[in-house]
Structures are given as structure tokens and as C-alpha cells.
Protein backbone atom coordinates (compact mmCIF):
# COMPACT_ATOMS: atom_id res chain seq x y z
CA UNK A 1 7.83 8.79 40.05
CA UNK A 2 10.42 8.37 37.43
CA UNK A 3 10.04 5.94 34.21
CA UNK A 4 11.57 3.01 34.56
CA UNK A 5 14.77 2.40 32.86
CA UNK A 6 14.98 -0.31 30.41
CA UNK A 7 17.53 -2.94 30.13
CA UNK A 8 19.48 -4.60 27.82
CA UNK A 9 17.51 -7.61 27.55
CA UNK A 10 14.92 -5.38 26.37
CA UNK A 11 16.89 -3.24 23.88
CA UNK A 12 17.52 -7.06 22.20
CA UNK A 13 13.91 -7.73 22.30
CA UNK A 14 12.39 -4.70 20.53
CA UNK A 15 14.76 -5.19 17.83
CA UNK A 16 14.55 -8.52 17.58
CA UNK A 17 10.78 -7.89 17.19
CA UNK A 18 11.07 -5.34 14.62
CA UNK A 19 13.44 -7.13 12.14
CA UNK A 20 10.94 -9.68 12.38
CA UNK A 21 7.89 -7.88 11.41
CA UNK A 22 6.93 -9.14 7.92
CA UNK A 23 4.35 -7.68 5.29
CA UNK A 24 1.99 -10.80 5.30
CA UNK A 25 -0.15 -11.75 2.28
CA UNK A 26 -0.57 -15.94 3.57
CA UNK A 27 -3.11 -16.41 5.81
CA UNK A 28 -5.01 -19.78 7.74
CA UNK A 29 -7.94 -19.66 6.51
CA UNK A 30 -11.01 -19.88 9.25
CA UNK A 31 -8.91 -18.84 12.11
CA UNK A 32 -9.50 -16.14 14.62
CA UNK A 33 -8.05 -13.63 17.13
CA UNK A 34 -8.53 -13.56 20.78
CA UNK A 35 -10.19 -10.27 21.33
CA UNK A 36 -7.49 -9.10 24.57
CA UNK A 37 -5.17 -9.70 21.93
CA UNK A 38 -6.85 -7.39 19.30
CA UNK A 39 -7.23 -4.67 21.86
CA UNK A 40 -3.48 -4.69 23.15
CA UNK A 41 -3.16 -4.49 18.95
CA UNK A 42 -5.27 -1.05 18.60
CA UNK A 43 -3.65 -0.18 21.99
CA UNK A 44 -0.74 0.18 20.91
CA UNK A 45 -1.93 1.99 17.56
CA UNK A 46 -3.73 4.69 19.41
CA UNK A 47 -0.33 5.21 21.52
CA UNK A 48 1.49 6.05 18.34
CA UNK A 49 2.66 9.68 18.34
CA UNK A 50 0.88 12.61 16.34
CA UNK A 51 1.47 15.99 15.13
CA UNK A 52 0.00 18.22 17.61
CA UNK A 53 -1.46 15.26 19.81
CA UNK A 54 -4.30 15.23 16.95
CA UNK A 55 -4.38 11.63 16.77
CA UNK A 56 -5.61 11.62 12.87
CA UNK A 57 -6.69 8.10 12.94
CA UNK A 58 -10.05 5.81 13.10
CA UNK A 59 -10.08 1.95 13.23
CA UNK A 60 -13.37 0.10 11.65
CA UNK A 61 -13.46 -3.07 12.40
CA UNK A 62 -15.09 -5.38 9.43
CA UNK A 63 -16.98 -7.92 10.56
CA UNK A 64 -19.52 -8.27 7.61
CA UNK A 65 -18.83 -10.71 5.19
CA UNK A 66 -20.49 -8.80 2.48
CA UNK A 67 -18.49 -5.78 3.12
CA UNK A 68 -15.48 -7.44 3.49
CA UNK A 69 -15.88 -8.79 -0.20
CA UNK A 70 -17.20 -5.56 -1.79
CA UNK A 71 -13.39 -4.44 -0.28
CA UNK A 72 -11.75 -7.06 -1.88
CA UNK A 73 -13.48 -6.36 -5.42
CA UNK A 74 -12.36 -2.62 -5.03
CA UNK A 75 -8.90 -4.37 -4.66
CA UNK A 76 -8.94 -6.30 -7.04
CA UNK A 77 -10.20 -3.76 -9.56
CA UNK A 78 -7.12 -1.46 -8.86
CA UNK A 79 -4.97 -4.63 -8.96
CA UNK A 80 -5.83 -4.64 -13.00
CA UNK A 81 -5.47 -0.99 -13.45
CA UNK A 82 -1.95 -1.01 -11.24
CA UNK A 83 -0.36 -4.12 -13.74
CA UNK A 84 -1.28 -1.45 -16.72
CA UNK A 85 1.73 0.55 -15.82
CA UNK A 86 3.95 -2.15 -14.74
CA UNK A 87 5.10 -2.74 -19.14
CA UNK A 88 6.67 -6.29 -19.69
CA UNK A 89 6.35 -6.61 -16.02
CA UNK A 90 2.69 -7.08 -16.15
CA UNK A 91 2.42 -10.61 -15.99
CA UNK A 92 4.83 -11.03 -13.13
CA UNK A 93 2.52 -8.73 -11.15
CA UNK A 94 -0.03 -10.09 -11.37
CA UNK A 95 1.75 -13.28 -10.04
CA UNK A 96 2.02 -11.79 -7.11
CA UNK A 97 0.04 -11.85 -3.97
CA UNK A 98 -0.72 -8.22 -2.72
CA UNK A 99 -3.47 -9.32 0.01
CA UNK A 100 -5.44 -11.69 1.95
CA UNK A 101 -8.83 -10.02 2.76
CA UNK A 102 -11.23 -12.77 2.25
CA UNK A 103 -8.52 -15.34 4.15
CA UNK A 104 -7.39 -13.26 7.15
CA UNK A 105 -9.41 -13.18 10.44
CA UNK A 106 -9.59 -9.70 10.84
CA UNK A 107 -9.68 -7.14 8.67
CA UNK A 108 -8.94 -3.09 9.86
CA UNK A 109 -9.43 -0.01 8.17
CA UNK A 110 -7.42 2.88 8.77
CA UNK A 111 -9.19 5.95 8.17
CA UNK A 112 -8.55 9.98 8.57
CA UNK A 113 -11.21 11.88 9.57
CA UNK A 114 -12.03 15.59 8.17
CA UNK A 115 -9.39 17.65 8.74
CA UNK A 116 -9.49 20.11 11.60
CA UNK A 117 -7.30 22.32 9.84
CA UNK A 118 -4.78 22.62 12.97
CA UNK A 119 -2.02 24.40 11.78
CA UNK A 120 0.24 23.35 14.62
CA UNK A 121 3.53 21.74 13.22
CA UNK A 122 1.52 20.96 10.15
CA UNK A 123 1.32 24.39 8.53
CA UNK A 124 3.64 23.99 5.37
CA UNK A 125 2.59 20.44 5.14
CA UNK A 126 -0.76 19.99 6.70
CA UNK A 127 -1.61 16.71 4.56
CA UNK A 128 1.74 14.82 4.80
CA UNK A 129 1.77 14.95 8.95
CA UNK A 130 -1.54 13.51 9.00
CA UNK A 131 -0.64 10.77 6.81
CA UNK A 132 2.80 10.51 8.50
CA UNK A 133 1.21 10.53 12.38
CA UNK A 134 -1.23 7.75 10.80
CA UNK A 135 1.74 5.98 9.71
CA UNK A 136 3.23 5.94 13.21
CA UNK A 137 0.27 4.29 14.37
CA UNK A 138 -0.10 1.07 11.74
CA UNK A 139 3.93 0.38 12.62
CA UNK A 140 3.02 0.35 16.00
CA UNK A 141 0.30 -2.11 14.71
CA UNK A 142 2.90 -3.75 12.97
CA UNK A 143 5.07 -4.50 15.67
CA UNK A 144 2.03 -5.28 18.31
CA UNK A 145 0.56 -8.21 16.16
CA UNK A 146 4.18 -9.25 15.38
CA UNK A 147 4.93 -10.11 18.83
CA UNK A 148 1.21 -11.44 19.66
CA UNK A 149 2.59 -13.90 16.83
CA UNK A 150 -0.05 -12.37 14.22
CA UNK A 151 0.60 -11.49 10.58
CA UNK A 152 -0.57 -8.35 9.37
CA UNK A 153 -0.14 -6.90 6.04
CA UNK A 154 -0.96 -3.45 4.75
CA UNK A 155 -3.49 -3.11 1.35
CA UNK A 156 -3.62 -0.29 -0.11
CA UNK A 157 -4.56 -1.10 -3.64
CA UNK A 158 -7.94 0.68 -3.18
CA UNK A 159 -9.60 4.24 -4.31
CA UNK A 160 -9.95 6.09 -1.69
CA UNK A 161 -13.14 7.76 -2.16
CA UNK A 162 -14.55 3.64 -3.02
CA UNK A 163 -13.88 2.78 -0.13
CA UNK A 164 -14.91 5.77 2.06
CA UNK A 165 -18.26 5.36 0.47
CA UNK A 166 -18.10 1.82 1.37
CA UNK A 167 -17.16 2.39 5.14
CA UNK A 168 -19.71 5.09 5.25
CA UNK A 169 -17.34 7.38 6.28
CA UNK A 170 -17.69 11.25 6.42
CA UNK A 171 -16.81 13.38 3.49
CA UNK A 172 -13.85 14.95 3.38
CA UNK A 173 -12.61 11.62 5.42
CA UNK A 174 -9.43 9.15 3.66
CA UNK A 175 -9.19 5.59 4.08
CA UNK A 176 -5.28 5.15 4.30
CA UNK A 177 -5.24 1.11 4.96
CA UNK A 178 -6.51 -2.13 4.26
CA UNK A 179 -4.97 -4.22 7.33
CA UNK A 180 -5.43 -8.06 7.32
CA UNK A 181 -4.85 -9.41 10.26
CA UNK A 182 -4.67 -13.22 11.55
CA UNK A 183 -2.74 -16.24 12.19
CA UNK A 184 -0.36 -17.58 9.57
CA UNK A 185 1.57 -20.52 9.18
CA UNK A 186 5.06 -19.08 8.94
CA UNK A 187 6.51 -15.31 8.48
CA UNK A 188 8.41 -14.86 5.81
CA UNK A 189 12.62 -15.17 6.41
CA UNK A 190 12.80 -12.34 3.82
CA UNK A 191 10.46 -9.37 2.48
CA UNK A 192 7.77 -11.05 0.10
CA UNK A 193 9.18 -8.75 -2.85
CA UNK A 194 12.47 -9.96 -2.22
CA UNK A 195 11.61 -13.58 -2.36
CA UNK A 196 10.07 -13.03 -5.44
CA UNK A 197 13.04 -11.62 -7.29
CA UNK A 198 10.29 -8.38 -7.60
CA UNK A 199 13.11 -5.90 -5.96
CA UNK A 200 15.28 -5.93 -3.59
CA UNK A 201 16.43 -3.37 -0.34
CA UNK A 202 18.58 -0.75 -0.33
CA UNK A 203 21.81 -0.48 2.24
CA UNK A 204 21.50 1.85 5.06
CA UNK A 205 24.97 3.45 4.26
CA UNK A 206 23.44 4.59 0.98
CA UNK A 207 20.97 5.99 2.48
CA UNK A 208 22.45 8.12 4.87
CA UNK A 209 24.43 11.60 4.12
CA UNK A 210 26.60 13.82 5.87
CA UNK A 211 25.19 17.49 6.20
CA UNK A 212 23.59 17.41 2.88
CA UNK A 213 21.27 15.03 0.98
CA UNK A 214 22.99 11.26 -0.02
CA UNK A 215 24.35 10.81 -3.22
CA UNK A 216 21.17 9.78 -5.57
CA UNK A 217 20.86 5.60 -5.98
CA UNK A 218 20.31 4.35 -9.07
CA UNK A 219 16.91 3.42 -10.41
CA UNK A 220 15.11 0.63 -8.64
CA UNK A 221 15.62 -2.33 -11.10
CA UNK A 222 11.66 -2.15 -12.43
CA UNK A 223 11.84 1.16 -13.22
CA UNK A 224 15.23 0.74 -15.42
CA UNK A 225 14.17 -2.33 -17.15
CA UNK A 226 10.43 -0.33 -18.35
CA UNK A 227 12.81 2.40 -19.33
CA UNK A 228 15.00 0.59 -21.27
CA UNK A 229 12.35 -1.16 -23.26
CA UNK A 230 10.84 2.39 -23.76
CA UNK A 231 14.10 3.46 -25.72
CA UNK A 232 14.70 0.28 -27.16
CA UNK A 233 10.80 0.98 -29.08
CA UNK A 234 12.04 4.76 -29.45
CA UNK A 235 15.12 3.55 -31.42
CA UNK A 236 12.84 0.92 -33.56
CA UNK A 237 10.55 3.23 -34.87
CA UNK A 238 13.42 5.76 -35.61
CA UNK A 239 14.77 2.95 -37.72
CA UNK A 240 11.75 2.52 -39.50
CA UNK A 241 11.44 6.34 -40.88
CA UNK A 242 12.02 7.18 -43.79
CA UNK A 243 15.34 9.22 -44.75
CA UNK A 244 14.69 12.96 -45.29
CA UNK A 245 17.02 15.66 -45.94
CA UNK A 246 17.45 18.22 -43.55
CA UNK A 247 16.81 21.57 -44.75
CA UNK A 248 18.89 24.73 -43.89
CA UNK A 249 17.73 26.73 -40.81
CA UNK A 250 16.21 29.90 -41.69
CA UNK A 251 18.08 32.87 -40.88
CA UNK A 252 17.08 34.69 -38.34
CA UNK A 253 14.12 37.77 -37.98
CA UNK A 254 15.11 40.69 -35.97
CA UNK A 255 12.06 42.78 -33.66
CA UNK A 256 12.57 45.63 -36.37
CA UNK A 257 12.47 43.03 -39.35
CA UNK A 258 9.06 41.91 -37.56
CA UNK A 259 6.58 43.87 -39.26
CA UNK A 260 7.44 43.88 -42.71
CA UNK A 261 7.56 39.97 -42.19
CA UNK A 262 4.27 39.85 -41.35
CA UNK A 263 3.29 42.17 -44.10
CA UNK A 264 5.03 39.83 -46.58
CA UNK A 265 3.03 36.86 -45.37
CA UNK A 266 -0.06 37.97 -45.09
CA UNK A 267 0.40 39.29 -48.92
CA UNK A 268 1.12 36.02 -49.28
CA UNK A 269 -0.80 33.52 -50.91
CA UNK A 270 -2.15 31.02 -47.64
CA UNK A 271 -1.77 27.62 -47.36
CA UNK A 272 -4.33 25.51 -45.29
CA UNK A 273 -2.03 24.04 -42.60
CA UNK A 274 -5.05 24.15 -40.07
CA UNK A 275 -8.03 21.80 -40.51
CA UNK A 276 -11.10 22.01 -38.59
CA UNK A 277 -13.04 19.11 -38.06
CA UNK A 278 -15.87 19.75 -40.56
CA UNK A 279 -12.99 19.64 -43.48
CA UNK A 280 -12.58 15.95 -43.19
CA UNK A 281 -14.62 14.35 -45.60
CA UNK A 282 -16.96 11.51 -44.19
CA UNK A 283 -15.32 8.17 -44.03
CA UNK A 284 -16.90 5.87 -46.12
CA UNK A 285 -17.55 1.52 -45.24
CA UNK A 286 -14.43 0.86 -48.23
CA UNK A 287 -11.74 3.28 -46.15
CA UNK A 288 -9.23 1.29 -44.34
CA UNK A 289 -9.44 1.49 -40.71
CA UNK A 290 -6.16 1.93 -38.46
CA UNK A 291 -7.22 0.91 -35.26
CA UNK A 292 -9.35 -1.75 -36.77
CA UNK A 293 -6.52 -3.42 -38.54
CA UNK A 294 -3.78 -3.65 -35.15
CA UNK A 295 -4.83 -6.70 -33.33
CA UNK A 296 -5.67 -5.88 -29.62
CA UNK A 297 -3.64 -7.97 -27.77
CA UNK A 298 -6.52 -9.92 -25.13
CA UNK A 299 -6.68 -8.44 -21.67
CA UNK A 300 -7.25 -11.49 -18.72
CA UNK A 301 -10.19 -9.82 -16.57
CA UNK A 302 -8.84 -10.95 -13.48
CA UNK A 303 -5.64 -13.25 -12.46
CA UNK A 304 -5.94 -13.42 -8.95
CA UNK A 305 -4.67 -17.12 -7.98
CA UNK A 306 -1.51 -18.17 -9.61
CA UNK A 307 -2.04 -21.19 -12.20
CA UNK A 308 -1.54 -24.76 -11.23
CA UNK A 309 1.63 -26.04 -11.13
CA UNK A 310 3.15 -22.60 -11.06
CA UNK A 311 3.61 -21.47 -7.54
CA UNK A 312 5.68 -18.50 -6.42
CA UNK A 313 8.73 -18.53 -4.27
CA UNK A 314 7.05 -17.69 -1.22
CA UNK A 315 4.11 -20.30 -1.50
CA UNK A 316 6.86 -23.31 -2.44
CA UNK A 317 8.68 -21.92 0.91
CA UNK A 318 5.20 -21.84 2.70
CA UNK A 319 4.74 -25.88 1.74
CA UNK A 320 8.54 -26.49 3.10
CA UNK A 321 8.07 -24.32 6.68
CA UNK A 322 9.18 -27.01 9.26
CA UNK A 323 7.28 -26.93 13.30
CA UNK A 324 7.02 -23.84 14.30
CA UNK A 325 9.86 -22.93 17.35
CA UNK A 326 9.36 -21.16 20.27
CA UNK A 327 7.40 -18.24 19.67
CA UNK A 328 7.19 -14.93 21.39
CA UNK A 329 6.64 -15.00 24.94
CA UNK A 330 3.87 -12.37 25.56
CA UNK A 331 3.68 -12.71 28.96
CA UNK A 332 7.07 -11.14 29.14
CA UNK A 333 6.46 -8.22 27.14
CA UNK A 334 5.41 -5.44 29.44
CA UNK A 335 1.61 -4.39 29.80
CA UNK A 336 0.17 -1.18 28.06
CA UNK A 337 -1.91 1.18 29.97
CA UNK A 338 -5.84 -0.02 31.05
CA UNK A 339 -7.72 0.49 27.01
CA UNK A 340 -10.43 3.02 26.59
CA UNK A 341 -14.03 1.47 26.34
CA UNK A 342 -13.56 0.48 21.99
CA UNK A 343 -16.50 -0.75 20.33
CA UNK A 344 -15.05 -3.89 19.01
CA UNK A 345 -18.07 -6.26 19.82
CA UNK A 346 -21.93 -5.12 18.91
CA UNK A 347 -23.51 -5.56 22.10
CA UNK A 348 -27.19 -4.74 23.08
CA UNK A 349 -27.56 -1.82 25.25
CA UNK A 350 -28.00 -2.85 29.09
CA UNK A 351 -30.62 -2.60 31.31
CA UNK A 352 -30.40 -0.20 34.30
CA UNK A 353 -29.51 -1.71 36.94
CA UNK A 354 -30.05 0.02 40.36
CA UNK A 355 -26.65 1.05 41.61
CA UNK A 356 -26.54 -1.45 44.60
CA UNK A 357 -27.11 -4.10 42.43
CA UNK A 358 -23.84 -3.41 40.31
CA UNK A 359 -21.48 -6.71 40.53
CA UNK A 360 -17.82 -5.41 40.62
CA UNK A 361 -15.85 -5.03 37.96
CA UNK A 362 -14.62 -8.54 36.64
CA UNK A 363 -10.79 -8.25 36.57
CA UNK A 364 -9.11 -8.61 33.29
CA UNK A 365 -7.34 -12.00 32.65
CA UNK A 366 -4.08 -11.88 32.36
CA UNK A 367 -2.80 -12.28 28.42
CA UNK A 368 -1.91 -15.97 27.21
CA UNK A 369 0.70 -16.45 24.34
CA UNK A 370 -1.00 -18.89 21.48
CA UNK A 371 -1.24 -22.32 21.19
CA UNK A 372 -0.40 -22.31 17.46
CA UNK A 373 1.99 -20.02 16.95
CA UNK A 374 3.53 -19.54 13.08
CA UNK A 375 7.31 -19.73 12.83
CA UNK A 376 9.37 -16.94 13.31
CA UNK A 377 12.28 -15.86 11.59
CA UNK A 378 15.87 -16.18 12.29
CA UNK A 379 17.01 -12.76 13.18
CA UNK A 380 18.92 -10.50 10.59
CA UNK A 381 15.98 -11.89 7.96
């Protein structure tokens, strides 16, 4: 039997879905997911498509609140090493909301297991496809939760091998993702970084070259701004050397000059230009001390909230989101394929049951689109 062909009503759909999809951070707080809809969600992850069909993924579901904070700590900490390289930028960053672990309702890990060392379409680049096939299968994610009306958002401020120790994963394992998951109260009109002035997107058309690579962009507007502050100290402490002259170039030895060089300086009286450690005399209490006299400027140990009275863009636009308008329709989206048996529930193991004693299989209900359902965004956003 053939597939069926798709309309044009559905063409406007899908891509109506995916300029919608947002990078959430904002979460309700205390909210929850109905589990069909969390299934249709990893569903449609596990349908992604993979290099060689190897399907380099595993979802963990967190469900223990002590877990689920020893995660955000591990965030956290990399949070205050990542604003280290972000310059004058620093305290802007840390402004910024990059997740919402202990505030979302669910929280999945993306995780690839050892690798099988398949060299099918992954010989040159065995690492990349796996990362890129797991990549396939958070979009699809991405775009599942979207029209289920759920924000998700993808963390991955996080050391790997933390967090793999953390999830009790195997060794030789990589956790990849971080994904919060959960109601919100509106989805952003724009991306969060945009809103917050943080960077903005690049055009398609400059992305896009014709039988050879594009013509290079410029420098994302971060990355000029650290640079130009780096030359602009450069230039400074130029200034503040003193004036030497320059001394004339030496002329230059020849190989058959070579030797008798070498001769001449090793008749030559030596000057110490090396110094081993043990030639430094011992500093005494009375000797001035460099890096004791330079102020160190005071490091905040964590900034996670944003201070009072000082809210970003995207929380003041949060405060202002009017009722939420019609949402999504899931019952009009079409049905994926009956879902493998997922552990997403602990359940005790069942007694045995005689086999004419086995009720029939309870038929799956069919999907219901939320009650409260968080704005969605005019199309184009």
C-alpha cells in the first residue's frame, strides 16, 4: 500500500509548527505532563533518523528530586566557569537564564551509549554522526512537545563525564542533553538571545553558496566586541613601555661560516642568560610581592536569579503575555505508530496470571489537547 500523500494544509502546519518551536528557559512551576503525551514526545525522538539505523540515543527519565538538583548544581557550576570567558560580557551572562531544571515538570537526559564502532557511513567521522543522528532525534523532540503545547529547552552547560557518573551510565557512554520539559505560560515571539540583545540570527541568503563554500560572515557581535577590548589592552600596555632603540640586525651566518662561529663563542667568555631555579635567592618577609599588591577583583559565587527590580526582556514580556489563543489542535495532527513497551513509570512486577484469566488489552484513549495551553506565537517569530 502506498504512503499517503500529504496536503497542503499540512505542508502549512509543519512549518507553522517549526517556526514556532522556541528554546524555553520559563517554566510553571508545579505543573505536570500527561504521560500519552510524554510518550508521543519520545515517540517521535526514537523515529528520528540515524547513521546506519544505529539509533545512538538513550532517554532517562528524572524523577528524583535529589538527582534532579545534584544536575542543576553541575549546571550551575559550569555556568561560573562559562561567564570566565565571556570578558566585559560576564555580567550580562550571567543575567541570563540558560535553564529551568528545578521548575520544569520533566526533566530528560539524552545520552550515547558506548560506541559500537560501526564504521558504516561514519568511518571518517565516527563521533560527529553519532552526535549528529542524536541531534535529529531532540529536534524531533523539539517539534513533538511544541505542538503538544509544551516548552522544552536544551541544557547543556554540564561536564559530561559529571553527569554520566551521576546517571550511572556506562563508561565510555556521553550525556549530550539536559531537556526540561513542561508547561509554560507563553513561548517566546522571538529567540531568548535575541530578546535579550545577547545576539542576533543570521539571513539564510548568507548562508547559502553556489558550488563552493559562502562568502565568510563577519564575527558574531560577542566575539568582536571581546576582541576589540583585547587590542584596545594590547595597545595600552604598548603605550606604557618604555622607548628603546632598535639595534641593527646582525648580518647574516652562512652553513660554512657555522663552525668557526661556534668556535668563537664557545672561546668566548659566557654569560648566564639561563637560570635554574636553585639560583634565585630565597625571598625574604621585606621583598615586595607582585601578586600580593594587584587587588583581586571579588568573584560572586553564584548569580543565578536576576536582582530585584532588574528583570530581563523576556521576564518583563512574560508579566505582559495576554490569554493565551487557540492553541494547537492535537487531535488533528496525525497519530505515530503503536510505542514500544518504555519504562517511563516504576511499576512492581506482576503476578502470573493464568492465561485464561488475562483481561484484554485496555484500548488506548484517544489524545486530548490541554486545558491550559501557553500562548503561541504569531508566525514568522
Amino acid at each position: 500500500m502506498g504512503q499517503k500523500k500529504f496536503k497542503k494544509t499540512d505542508r502549512k502546519v509543519l512549518h507553522r509548527i517549526i517556526r514556532a518551536r522556541r528554546d524555553m528557559r520559563h517554566f510553571k512551576p508545579n505543573s505536570s505532563v500527561d504521560i500519552s503525551a510524554l510518550q508521543r514526545i519520545l515517540e517521535a525522538g526514537h523515529a528520528a533518523p540515524s547513521v546506519a539505523l544505529t539509533q545512538p540515543w538513550r532517554f532517562v527519565r528524572v524523577m528524583d528530586r535529589g538527582l534532579r538538583q545534584s544536575l542543576a548544581d553541575e549546571v550551575r557550576r559550569e555556568r561560573r566557569l562559562t561567564s570566565y570567558e565571556m570578558g566585559t560580557r560576564r555580567e550580562q551572562f550571567l543575567r541570563l537564564k540558560v535553564e529551568g531544571i528545578l521548575e520544569c515538570a520533566e526533566l530528560i537526559a539524552v545520552v550515547m551509549p558506548p560506541d559500537d564502532e560501526n564504521p558504516f557511513g561514519r568511518r571518517t567521522m565516527p563521533e560527529e554522526m553519532r552526535i549528529a543522528s542524536c541531534a535529529c532525534a531532540i529536534q524531533n523532540m523539539w517539534l513533538a512537545a511544541r505542538v503538544e503545547n509544551l516548552g522544552m529547552g536544551w541544557v547543556s552547560f554540564f561536564d559530561p563525564e559529571v553527569v554520566r557518573e551521576l546517571l550511572q551510565a556506562p563508561e565510555g557512554s556521553k550525556p549530550l542533553a539536559l531537556l526540561c520539559l513542561g508547561p509554560v505560560k507563553a513561548f517566546y515571539p522571538e529567540p531568548m538571545l535575541a530578546l535579550e540583545e545577547w545576539t542576533l540570527g543570521t539571513s539564510l541568503s548568507d548562508l547559502i553558496g553556489l558550488d563552493r563554500y559562502p562568502a565568510e560572515e563577519a564575527l558574531p557581535a560577542w566575539a568582536e566586541q571581546v576582541l576589540a577590548e583585547s587590542d584596545e589592552e594590547d595597545f595600552e600596555a604598548e603605550d606604557e613601555r618604555p622607548e628603546t632603540e632598535v639595534e641593527a640586525p646582525e648580518e647574516a651566518v652562512s652553513e660554512e661560516d657555522l663552525p668557526e662561529e661556534i668556535e668563537a663563542a664557545d672561546a668566548a667568555p659566557q654569560v648566564e642568560e639561563v637560570i635554574s631555579v636553585e639560583d634565585f635567592p630565597e625571598e625574604s618577609d621585606d621583598a615586595p610581592q607582585a601578586e600580593e599588591d594587584v587587588p583581586e577583583t571579588p568573584v560572586p559565587e553564584e548569580q543565578d536569579e536576576v536582582p530585584p527590580g532588574e528583570e530581563t526582556s523576556v521576564e518583563a514580556y512574560l508579566q505582559e503575555v495576554p490569554s493565551a489563543p487557540e492553541p494547537f489542535d492535537v487531535a488533528e495532527i496525525p497519530q505515530l505508530a503503536p510505542p514500544v513497551a518504555l519504562a517511563l513509570v516504576e511499576e512492581a512486577p506482576a503476578e502470573e496470571v493464568p492465561a485464561a484469566e488475562v483481561p484484554p488489552p485496555t484500548p488506548e484513549l484517544p489524545p486530548r489537547a490541554l486545558s491550559e495551553s501557553p500562548t503561541e506565537p504569531e508566525e514568522g517569530a
